[in-house]
N, C-alpha and C. Protein backbone atom coordinates (compact mmCIF):
# COMPACT_ATOMS: atom_id res chain seq x y z
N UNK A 1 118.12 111.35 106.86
CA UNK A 1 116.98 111.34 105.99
C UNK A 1 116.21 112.65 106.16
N UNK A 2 115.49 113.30 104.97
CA UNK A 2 115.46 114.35 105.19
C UNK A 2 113.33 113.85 105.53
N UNK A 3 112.99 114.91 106.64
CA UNK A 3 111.90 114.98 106.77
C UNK A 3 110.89 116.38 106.05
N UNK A 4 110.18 115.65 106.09
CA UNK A 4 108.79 116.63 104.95
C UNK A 4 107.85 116.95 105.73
N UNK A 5 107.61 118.75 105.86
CA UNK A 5 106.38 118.40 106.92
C UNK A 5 105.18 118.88 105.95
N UNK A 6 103.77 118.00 106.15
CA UNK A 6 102.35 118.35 105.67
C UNK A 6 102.08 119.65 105.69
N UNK A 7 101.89 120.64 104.75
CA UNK A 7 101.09 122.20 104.92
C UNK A 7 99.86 121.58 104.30
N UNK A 8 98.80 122.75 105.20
CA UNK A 8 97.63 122.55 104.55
C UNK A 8 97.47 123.75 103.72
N UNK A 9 96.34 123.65 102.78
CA UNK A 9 96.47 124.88 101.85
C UNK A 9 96.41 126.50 102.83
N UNK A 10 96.80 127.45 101.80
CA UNK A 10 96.56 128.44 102.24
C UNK A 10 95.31 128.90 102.80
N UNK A 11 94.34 128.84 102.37
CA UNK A 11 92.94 129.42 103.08
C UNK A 11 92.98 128.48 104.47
N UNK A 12 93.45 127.60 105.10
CA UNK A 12 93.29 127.10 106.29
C UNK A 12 94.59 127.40 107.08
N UNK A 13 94.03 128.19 108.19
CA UNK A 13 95.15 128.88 109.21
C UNK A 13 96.26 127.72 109.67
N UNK A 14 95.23 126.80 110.07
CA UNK A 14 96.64 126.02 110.45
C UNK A 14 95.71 124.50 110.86
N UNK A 15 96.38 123.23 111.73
CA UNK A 15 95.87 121.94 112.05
C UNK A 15 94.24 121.87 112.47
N UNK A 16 94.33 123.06 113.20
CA UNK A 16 93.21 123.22 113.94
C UNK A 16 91.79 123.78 113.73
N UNK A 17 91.87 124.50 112.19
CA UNK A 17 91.06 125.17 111.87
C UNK A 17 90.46 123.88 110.38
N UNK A 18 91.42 122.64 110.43
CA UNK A 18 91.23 121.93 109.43
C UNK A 18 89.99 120.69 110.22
N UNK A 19 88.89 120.85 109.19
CA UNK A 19 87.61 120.29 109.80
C UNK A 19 87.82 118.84 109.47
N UNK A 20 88.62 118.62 107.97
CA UNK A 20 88.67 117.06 108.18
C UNK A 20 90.16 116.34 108.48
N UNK A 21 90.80 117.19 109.57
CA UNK A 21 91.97 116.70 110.09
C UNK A 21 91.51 115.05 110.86
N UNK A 22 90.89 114.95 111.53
CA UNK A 22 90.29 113.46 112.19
C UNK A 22 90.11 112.85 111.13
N UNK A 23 89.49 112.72 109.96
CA UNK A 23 88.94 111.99 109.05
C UNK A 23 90.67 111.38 108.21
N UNK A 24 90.73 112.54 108.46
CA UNK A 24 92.73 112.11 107.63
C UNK A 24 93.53 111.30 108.19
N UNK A 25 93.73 111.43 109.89
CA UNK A 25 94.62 110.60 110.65
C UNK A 25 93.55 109.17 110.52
N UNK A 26 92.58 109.23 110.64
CA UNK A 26 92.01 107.74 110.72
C UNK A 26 92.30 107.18 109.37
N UNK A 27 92.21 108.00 108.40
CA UNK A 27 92.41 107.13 106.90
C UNK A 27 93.93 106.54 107.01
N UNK A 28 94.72 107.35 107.38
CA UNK A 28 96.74 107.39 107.61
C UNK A 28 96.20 106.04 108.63
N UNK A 29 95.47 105.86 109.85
CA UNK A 29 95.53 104.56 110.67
C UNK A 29 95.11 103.19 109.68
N UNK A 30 94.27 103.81 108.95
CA UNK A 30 93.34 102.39 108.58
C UNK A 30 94.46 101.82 107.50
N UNK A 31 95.31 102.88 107.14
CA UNK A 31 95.87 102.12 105.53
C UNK A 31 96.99 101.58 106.05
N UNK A 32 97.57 101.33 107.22
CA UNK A 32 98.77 101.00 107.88
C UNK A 32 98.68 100.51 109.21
N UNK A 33 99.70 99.14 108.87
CA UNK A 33 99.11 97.53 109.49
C UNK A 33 100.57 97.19 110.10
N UNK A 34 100.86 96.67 111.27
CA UNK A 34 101.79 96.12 111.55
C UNK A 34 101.32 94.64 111.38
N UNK A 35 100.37 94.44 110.84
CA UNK A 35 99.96 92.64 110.56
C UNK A 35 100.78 91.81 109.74
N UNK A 36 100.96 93.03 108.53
CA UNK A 36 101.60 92.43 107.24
C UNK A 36 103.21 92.31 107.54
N UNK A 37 103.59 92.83 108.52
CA UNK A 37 105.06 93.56 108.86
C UNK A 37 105.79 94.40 107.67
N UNK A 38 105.13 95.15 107.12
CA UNK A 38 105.20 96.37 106.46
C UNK A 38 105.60 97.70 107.09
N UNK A 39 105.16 97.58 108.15
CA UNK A 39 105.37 98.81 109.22
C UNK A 39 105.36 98.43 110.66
N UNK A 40 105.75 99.34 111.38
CA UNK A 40 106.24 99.02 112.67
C UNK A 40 106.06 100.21 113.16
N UNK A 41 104.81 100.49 114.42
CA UNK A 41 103.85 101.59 114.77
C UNK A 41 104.98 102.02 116.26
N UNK A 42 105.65 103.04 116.44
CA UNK A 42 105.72 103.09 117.57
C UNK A 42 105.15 104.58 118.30
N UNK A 43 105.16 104.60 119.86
CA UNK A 43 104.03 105.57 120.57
C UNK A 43 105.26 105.61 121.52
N UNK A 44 106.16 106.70 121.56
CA UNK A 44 106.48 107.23 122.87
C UNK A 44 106.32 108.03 123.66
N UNK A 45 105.48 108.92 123.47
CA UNK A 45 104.26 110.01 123.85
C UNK A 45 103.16 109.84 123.62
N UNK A 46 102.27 110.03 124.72
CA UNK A 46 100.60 109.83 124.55
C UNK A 46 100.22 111.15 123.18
N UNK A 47 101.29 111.64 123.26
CA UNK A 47 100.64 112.46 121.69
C UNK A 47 100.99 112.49 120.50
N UNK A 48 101.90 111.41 120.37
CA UNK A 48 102.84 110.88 119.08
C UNK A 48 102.91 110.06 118.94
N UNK A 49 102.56 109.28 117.80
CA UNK A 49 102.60 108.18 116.85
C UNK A 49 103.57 108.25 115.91
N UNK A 50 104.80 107.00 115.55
CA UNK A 50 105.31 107.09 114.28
C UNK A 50 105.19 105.67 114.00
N UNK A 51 104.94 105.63 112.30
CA UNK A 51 104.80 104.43 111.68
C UNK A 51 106.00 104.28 110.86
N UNK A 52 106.66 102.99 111.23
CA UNK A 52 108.03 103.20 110.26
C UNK A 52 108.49 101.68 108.84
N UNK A 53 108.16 101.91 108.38
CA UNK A 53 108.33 101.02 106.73
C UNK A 53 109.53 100.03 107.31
N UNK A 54 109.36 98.70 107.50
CA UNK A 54 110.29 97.71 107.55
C UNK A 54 111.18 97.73 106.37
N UNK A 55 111.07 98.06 105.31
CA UNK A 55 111.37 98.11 104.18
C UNK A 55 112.27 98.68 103.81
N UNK A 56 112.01 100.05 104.32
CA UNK A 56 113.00 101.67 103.57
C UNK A 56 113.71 102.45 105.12
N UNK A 57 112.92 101.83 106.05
CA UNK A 57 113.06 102.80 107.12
C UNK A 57 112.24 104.31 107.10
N UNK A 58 111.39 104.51 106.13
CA UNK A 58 110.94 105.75 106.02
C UNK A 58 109.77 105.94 107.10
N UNK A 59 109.38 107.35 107.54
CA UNK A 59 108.34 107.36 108.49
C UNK A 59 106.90 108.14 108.34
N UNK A 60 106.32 107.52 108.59
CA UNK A 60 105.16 108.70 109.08
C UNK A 60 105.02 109.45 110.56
N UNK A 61 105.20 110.61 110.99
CA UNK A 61 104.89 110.88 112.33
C UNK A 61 103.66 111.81 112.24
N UNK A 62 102.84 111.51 113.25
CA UNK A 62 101.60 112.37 113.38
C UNK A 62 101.36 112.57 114.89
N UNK A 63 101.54 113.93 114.90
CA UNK A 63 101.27 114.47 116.79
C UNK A 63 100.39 114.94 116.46
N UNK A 64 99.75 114.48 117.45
CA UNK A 64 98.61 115.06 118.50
C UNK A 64 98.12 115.80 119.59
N UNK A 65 97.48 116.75 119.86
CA UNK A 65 97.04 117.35 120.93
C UNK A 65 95.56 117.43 121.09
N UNK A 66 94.91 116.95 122.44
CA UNK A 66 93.45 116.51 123.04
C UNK A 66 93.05 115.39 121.55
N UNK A 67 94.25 114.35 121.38
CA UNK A 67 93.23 113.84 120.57
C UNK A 67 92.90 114.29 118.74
N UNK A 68 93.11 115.58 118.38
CA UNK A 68 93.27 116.06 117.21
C UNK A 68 94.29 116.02 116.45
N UNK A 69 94.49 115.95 115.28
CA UNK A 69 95.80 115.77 114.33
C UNK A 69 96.18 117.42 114.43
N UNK A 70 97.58 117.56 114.61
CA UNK A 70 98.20 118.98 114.83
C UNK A 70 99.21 118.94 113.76
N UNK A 71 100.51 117.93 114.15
CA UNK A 71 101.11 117.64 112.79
C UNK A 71 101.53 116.78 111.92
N UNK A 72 102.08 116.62 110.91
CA UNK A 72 102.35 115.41 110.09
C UNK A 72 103.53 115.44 109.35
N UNK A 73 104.56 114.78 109.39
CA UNK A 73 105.64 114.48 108.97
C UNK A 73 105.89 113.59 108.60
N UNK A 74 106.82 113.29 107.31
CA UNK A 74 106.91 112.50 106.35
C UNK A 74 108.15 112.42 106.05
N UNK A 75 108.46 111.30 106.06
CA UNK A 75 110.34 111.31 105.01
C UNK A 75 109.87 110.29 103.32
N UNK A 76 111.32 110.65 102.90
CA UNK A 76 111.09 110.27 101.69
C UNK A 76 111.04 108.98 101.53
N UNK A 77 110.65 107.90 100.60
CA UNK A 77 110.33 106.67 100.45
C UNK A 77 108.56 105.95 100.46
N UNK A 78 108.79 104.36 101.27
CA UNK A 78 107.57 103.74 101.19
C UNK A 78 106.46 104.58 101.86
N UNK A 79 106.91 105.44 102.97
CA UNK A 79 106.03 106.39 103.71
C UNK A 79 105.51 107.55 103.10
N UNK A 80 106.31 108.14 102.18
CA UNK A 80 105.70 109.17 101.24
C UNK A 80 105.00 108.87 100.33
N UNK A 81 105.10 107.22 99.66
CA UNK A 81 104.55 106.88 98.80
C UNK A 81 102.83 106.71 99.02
N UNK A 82 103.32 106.37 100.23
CA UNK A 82 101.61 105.63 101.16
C UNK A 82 100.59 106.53 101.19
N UNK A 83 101.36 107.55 101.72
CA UNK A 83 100.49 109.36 101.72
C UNK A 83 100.41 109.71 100.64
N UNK A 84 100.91 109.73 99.84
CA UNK A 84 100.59 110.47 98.61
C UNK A 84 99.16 110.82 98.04
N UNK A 85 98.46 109.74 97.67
CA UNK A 85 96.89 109.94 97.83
C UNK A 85 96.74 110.32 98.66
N UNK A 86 96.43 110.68 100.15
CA UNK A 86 95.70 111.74 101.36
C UNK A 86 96.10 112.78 100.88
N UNK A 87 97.34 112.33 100.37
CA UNK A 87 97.90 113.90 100.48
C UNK A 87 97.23 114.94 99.24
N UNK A 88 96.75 114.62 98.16
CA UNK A 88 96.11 114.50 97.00
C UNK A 88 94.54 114.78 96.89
N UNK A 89 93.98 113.82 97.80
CA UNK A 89 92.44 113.61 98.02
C UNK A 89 92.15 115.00 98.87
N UNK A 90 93.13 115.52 100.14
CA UNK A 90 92.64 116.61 101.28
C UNK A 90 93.38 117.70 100.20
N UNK A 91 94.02 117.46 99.06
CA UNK A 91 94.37 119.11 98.63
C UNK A 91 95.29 119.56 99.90
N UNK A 92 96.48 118.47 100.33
CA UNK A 92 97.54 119.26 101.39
C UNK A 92 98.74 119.21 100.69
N UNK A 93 99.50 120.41 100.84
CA UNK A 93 100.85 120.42 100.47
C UNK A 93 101.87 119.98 101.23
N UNK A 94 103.36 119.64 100.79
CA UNK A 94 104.42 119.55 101.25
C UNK A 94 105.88 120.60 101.39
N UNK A 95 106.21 120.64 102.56
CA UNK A 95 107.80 121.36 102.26
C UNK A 95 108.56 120.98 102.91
N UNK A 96 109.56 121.08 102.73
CA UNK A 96 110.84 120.18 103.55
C UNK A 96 111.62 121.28 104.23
């Protein structure tokens, strides 16, 4: 499966210089539930999170460093679908 990683626009250097990177990973937490069994959250690093679609198998991964969103990766399917609005609302691009 091919993975997609998040660019942010050009005028922002990079993860770190992005002011509403926190505001983004919490929206990516709040919209995705292992309640419904829709997704299935796993953490094998205290700085990596992946959320993975029971459905499609597709993923979200979002690393972290001190706590801040650094990067974001995406494959194609229910997981790209999910992002699509963040991805839309923050004005971030994609490239594979």
């Amino acid at each position: 499966m091919t993975t997609i990683e998040i660019k942010l626009t050009i005028d922002i250097k990079g993860w770190a210089d992005f002011a509403e990177a926190d505001m983004l990973s919490q929206l990516i937490w709040d919209g995705l539930s292992e309640a419904d069994g829709a997704w299935h959250c796993m953490n094998f690093t205290s700085d990596m999170s992946i959320w993975e679609s029971t459905q499609d198998s597709s993923t979200i991964t979002l690393i972290y460093k001190n706590d801040h969103l650094t990067q974001l990766l995406v494959t194609p399917g229910i997981a790209y679908g999910s992002l699509s609005p963040l991805i839309q609302k923050f004005q971030i691009t994609t490239s594979s």
